[in-house]
Protein backbone atom coordinates (compact mmCIF):
# COMPACT_ATOMS: atom_id res chain seq x y z
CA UNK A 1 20.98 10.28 11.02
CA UNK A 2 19.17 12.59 8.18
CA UNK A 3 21.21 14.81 6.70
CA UNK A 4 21.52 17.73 8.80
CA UNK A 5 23.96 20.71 7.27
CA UNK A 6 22.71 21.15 3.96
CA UNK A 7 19.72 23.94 2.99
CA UNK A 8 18.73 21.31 0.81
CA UNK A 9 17.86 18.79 3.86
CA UNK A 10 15.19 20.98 5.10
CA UNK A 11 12.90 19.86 1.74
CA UNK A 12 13.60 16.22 2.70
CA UNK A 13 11.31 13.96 4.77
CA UNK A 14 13.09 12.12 7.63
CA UNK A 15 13.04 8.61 6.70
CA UNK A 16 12.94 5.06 8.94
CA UNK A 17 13.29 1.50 7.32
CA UNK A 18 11.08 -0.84 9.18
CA UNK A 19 10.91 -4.74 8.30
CA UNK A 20 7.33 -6.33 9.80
CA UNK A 21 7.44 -8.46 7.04
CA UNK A 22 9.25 -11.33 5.13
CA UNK A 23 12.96 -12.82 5.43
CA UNK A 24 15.33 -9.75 4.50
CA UNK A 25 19.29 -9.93 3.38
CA UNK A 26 21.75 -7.12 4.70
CA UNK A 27 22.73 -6.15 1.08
CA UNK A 28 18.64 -5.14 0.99
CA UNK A 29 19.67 -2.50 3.30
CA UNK A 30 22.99 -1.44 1.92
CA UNK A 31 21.59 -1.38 -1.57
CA UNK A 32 18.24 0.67 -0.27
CA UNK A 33 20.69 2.72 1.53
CA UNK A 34 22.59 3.60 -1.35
CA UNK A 35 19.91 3.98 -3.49
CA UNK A 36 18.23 6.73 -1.49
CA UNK A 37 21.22 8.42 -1.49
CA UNK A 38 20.60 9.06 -4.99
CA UNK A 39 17.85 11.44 -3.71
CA UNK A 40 19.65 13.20 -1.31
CA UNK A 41 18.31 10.69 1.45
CA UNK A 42 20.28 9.38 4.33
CA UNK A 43 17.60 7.22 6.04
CA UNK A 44 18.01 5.59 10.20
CA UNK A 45 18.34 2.35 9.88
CA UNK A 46 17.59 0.39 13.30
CA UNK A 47 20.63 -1.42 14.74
CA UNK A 48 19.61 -5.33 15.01
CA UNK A 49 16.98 -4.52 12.45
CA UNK A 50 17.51 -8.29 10.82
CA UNK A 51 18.34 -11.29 12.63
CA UNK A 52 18.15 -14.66 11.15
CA UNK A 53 14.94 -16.32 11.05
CA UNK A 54 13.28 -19.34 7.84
CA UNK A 55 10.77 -16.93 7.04
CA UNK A 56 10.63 -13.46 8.59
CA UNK A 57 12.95 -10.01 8.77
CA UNK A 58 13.25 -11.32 12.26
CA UNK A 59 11.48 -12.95 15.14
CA UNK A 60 8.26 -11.43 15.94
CA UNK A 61 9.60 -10.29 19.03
CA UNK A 62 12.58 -8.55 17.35
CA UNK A 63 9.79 -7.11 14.39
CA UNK A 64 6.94 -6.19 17.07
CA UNK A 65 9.90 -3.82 19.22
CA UNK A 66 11.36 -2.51 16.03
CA UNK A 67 7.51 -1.25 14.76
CA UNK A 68 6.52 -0.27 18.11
CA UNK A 69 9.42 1.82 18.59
CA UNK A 70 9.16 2.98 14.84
CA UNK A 71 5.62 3.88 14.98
CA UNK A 72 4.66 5.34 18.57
CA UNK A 73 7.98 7.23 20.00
CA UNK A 74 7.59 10.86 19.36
CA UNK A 75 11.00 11.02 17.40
CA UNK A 76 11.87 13.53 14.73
CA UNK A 77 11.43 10.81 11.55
CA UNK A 78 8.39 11.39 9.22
CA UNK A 79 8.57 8.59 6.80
CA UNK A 80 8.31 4.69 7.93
CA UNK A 81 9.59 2.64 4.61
CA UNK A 82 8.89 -0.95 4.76
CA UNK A 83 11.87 -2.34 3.12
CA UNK A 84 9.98 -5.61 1.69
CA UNK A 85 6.70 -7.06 1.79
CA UNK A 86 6.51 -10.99 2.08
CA UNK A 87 4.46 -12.40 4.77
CA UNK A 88 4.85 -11.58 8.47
CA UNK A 89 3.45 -8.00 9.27
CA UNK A 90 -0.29 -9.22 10.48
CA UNK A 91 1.22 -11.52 12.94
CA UNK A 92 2.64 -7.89 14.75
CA UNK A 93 -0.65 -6.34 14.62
CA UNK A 94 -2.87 -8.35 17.93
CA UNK A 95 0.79 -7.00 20.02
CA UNK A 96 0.50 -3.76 18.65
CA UNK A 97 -2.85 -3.65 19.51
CA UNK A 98 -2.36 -4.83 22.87
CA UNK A 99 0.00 -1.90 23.49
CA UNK A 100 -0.47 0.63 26.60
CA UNK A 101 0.23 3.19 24.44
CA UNK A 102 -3.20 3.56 22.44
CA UNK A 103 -2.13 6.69 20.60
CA UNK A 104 1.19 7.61 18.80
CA UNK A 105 2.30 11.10 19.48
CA UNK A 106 3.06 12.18 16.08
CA UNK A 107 1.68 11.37 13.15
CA UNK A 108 3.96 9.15 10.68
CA UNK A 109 3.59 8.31 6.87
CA UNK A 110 4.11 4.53 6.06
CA UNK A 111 5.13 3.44 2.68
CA UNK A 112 4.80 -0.23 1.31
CA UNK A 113 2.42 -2.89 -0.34
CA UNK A 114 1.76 -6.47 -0.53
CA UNK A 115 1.89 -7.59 2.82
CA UNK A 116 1.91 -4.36 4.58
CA UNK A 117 -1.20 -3.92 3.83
CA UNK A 118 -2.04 -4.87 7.30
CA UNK A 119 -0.28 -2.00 8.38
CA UNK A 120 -1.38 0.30 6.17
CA UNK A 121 -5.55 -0.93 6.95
CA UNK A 122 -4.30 -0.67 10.93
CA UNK A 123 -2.95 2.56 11.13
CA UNK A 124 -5.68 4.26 8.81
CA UNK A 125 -8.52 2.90 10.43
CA UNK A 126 -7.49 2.70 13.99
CA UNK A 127 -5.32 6.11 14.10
CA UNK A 128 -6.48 7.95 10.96
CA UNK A 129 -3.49 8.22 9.15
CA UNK A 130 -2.80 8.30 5.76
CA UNK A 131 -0.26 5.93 5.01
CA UNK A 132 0.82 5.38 0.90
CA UNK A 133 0.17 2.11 -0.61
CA UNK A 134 3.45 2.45 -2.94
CA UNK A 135 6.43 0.64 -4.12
CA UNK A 136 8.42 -0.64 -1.17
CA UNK A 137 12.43 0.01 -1.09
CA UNK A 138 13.52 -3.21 -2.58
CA UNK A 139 11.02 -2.40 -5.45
CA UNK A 140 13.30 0.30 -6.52
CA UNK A 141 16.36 -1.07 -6.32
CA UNK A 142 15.61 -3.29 -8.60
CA UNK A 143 14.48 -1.14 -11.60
CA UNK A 144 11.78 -2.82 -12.43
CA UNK A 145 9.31 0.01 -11.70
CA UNK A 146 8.42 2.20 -14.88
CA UNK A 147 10.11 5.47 -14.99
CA UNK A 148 6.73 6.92 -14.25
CA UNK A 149 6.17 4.99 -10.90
CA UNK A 150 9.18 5.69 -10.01
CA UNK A 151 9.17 9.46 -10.54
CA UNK A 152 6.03 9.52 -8.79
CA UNK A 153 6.95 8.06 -5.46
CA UNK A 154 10.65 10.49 -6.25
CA UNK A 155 8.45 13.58 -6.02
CA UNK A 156 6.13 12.31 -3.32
CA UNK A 157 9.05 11.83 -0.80
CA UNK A 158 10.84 14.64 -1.81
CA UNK A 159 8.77 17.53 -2.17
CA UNK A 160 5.38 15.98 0.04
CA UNK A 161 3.06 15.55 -2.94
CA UNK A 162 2.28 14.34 -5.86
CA UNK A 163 -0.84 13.58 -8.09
CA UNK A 164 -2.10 10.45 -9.75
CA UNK A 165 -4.25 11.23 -12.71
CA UNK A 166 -4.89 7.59 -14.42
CA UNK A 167 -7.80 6.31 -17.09
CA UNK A 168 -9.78 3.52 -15.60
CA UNK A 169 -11.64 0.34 -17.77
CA UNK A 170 -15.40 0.17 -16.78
CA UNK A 171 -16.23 -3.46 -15.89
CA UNK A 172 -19.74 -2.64 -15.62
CA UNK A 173 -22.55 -0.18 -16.35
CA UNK A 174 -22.98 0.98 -12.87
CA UNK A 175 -21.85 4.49 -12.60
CA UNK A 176 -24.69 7.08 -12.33
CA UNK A 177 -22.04 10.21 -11.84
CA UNK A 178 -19.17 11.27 -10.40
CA UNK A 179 -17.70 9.92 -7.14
CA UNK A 180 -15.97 11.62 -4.56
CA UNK A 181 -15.15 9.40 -1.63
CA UNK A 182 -11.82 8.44 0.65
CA UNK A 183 -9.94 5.31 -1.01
CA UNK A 184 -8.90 2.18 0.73
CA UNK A 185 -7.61 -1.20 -0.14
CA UNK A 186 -4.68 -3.13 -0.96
CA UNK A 187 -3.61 -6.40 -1.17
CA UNK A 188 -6.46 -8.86 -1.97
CA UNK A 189 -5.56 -11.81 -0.23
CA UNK A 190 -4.20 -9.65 2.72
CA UNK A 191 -7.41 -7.95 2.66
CA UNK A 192 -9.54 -11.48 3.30
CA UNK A 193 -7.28 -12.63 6.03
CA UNK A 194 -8.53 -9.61 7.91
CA UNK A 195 -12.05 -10.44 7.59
CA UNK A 196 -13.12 -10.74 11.79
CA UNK A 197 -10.11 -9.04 12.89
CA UNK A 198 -10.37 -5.87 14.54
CA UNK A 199 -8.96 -4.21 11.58
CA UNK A 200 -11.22 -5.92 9.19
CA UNK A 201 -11.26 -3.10 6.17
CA UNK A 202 -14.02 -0.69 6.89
CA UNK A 203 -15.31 -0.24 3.11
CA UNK A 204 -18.49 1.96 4.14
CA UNK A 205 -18.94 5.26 1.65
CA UNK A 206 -15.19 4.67 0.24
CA UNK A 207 -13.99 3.97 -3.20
CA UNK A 208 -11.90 0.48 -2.55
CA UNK A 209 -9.06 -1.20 -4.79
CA UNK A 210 -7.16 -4.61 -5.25
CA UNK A 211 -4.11 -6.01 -6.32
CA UNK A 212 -2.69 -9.42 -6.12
CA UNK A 213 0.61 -11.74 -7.49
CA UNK A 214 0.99 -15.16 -8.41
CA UNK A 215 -2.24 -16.46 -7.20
CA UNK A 216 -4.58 -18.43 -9.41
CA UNK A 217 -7.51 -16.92 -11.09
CA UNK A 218 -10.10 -19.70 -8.93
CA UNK A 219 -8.09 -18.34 -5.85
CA UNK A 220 -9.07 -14.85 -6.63
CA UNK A 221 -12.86 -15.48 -7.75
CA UNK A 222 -13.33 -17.66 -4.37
CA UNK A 223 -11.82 -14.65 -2.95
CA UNK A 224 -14.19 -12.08 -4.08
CA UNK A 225 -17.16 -14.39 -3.38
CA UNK A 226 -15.89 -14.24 0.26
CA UNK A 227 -15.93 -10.71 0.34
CA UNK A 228 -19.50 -10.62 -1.18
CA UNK A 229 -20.75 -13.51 0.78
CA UNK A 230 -19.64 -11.63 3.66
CA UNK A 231 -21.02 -8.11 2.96
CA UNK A 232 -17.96 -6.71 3.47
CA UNK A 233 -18.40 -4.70 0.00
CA UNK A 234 -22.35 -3.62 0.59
CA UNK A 235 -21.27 -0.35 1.55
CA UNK A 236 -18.46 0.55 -0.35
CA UNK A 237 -18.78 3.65 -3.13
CA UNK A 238 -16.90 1.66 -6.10
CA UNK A 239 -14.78 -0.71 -6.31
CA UNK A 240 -10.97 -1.10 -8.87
CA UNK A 241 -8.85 -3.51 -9.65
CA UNK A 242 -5.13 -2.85 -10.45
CA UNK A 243 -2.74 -5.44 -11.46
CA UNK A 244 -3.40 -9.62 -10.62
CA UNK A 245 -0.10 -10.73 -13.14
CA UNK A 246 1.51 -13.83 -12.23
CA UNK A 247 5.07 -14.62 -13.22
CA UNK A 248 4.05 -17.12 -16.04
CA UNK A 249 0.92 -14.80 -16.90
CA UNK A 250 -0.36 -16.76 -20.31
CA UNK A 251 -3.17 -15.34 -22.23
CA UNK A 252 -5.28 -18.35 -21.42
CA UNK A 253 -5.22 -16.88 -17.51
CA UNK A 254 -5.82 -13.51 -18.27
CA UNK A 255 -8.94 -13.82 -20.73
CA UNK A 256 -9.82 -16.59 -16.89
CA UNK A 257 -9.35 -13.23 -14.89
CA UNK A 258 -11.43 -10.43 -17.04
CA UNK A 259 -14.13 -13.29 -16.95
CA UNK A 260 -13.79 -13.61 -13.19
CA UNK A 261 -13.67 -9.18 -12.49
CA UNK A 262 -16.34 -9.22 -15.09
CA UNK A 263 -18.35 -12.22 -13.41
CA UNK A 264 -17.69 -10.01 -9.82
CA UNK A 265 -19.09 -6.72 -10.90
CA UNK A 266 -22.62 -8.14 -11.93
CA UNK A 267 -23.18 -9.41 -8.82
CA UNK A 268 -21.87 -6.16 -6.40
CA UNK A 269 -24.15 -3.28 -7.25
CA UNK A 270 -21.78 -0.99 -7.37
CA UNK A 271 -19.46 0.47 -10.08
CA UNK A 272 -16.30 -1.73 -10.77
CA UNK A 273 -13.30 -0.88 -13.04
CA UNK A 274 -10.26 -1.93 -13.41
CA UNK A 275 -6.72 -0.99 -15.15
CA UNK A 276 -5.47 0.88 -11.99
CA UNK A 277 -1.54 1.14 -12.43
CA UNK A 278 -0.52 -0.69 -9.24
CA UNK A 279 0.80 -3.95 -8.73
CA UNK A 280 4.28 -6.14 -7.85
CA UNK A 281 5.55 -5.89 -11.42
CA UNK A 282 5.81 -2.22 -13.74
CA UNK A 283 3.32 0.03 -12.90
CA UNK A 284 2.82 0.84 -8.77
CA UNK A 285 1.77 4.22 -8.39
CA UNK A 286 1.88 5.73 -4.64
CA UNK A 287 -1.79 6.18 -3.45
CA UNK A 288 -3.09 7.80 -0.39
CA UNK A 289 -5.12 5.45 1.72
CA UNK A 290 -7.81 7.53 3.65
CA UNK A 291 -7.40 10.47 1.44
CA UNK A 292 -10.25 11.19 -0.89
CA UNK A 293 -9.76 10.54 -4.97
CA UNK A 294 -12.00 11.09 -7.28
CA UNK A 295 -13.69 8.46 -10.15
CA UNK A 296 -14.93 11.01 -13.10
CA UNK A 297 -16.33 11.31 -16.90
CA UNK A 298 -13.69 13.33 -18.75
CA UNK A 299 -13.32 13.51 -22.07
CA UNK A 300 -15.42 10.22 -23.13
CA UNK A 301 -13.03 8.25 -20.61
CA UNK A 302 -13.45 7.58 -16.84
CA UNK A 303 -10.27 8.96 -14.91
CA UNK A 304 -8.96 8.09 -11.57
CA UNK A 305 -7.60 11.52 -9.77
CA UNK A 306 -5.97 11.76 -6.32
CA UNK A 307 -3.68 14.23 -4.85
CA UNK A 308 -1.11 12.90 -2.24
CA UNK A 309 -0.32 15.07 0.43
CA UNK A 310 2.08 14.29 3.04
CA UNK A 311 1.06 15.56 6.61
CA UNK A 312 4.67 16.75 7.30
CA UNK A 313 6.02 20.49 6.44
CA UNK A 314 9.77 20.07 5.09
């Protein structure tokens, strides 16, 4: 249970680990477990979270009862932290949205990336939260996260906000003024497979970002022509890319991917930057999907700005 005696527990969220997603080991929980502690965190973990299955945290069965539970009983736990990405979470979404219960009672805030972007898309768009697109747990035990990443997500959890204040590359000559406009996104590839699903990612009047691993640049530019060929981006306010690395990221493949953003942004008329700091390798910055951010001139540089604001009182 979350720590209940100490003064200090009161300026703590209440935190859940969920698994929707890919094939999990038990020493992923311990080690999150232990690593939370760190910050004064003594997350629920569901009993029978993990069973044994070849590719997911469970069966979908298991996975679909865990989230439903997680993510519509009005219980007294604020913070939903996906424990890994992977693959797995959109096959959860058709029962979730099949449930009798159409409405949670209480808001929750769901942390994670990658392939919880389905979630994250789903529970903005269909419920209005405002879930963070952030570093999930196994992320930080690892330690590959900069110190900066890390502190920011720290401070986000433990004190309900945080602000991201980043310089941005323009990729084309697009931008008229300032823009002021909700943000939404995520995971590229995640964010294609939703395309005629009911929570296809609604881009209209909001400033929309990307991220990607491991997949070829002609992956990603038949990608984006996708999303252009299907309108999905006609609407949208701007449009960044953060990080598209792959593990064996040679300098051939990255000159292949500035061509292919730079090839994208002449043909969307709409402002397109990129050198966000999120991403499955250093830099993943928490962002607030839903809340508004701002793309601004300051200083001879174009800035990123959001403030993260959790909707729970501590």
């Amino acid at each position: 249970m979350p720590l209940q005696n100490s003064p200090e527990s009161a300026l703590f969220p209440r935190i859940n680990i969920i698994a929707p997603g890919g094939k999990c080991q038990k020493s992923d929980i311990s080690n999150g477990l232990e690593f939370l502690s760190t910050w004064g965190q003594t997350p629920t973990v569901p009993r029978g979270l993990l069973k044994e299955h070849p590719l997911y945290a469970s069966p979908d069965s298991i996975r679909s009862k865990h989230l439903e539970t997680a993510l519509l009983e009005n219980n007294s736990l604020d913070i939903l932290w996906a424990l890994r990405g992977g693959s797995g979470t959109s096959r959860l979404l058709d029962l979730l949205n099949n449930t009798p219960k159409t409405m949670p009672v209480s808001e929750k805030t769901i942390i994670g990336f990658s392939d919880i972007t389905a979630l994250l898309i789903y529970t903005n768009q269909i419920w209005g939260w405002k879930p963070i697109h952030g570093p999930t747990l196994n992320c930080l035990v690892k330690g590959t996260l900069s110190k900066k990443s890390t502190e920011k997500i720290k401070e986000l959890v433990t004190t309900g906000t945080t602000s991201i204040f980043s310089p941005l590359k323009k990729v084309n000559e697009k931008l008229t003024g300032d823009i002021l406009a909700p943000l939404t996104g995520g995971n590229l590839s995640l964010i294609q497979r939703s395309i005629g699903t009911p929570w296809q990612l609604n881009t209209k009047d909001k400033i929309v970002f990307f991220e990607d691993i491991n997949e070829p640049p002609y992956r990603i530019a038949e990608i984006l022509d996708h999303l252009l060929h299907a309108k999905i981006l006609q609407n949208a306010k701007a449009v960044i890319f953060g990080d598209f690395s792959q593990k064996m990221m040679t300098s051939n493949k990255i000159d292949l991917m500035n061509f292919i953003i730079k090839d994208f942004s002449e043909h969307l008329q709409k402002p397109v930057f990129a050198g966000l700091p999120i991403g499955h390798f250093k830099e993943n910055y928490p962002l607030q999907m839903g809340q508004k951010c701002y793309i601004q001139k300051h200083n001879n540089q174009i800035i990123f700005q959001q403030k993260l604001v959790l909707p729970h009182s501590f």
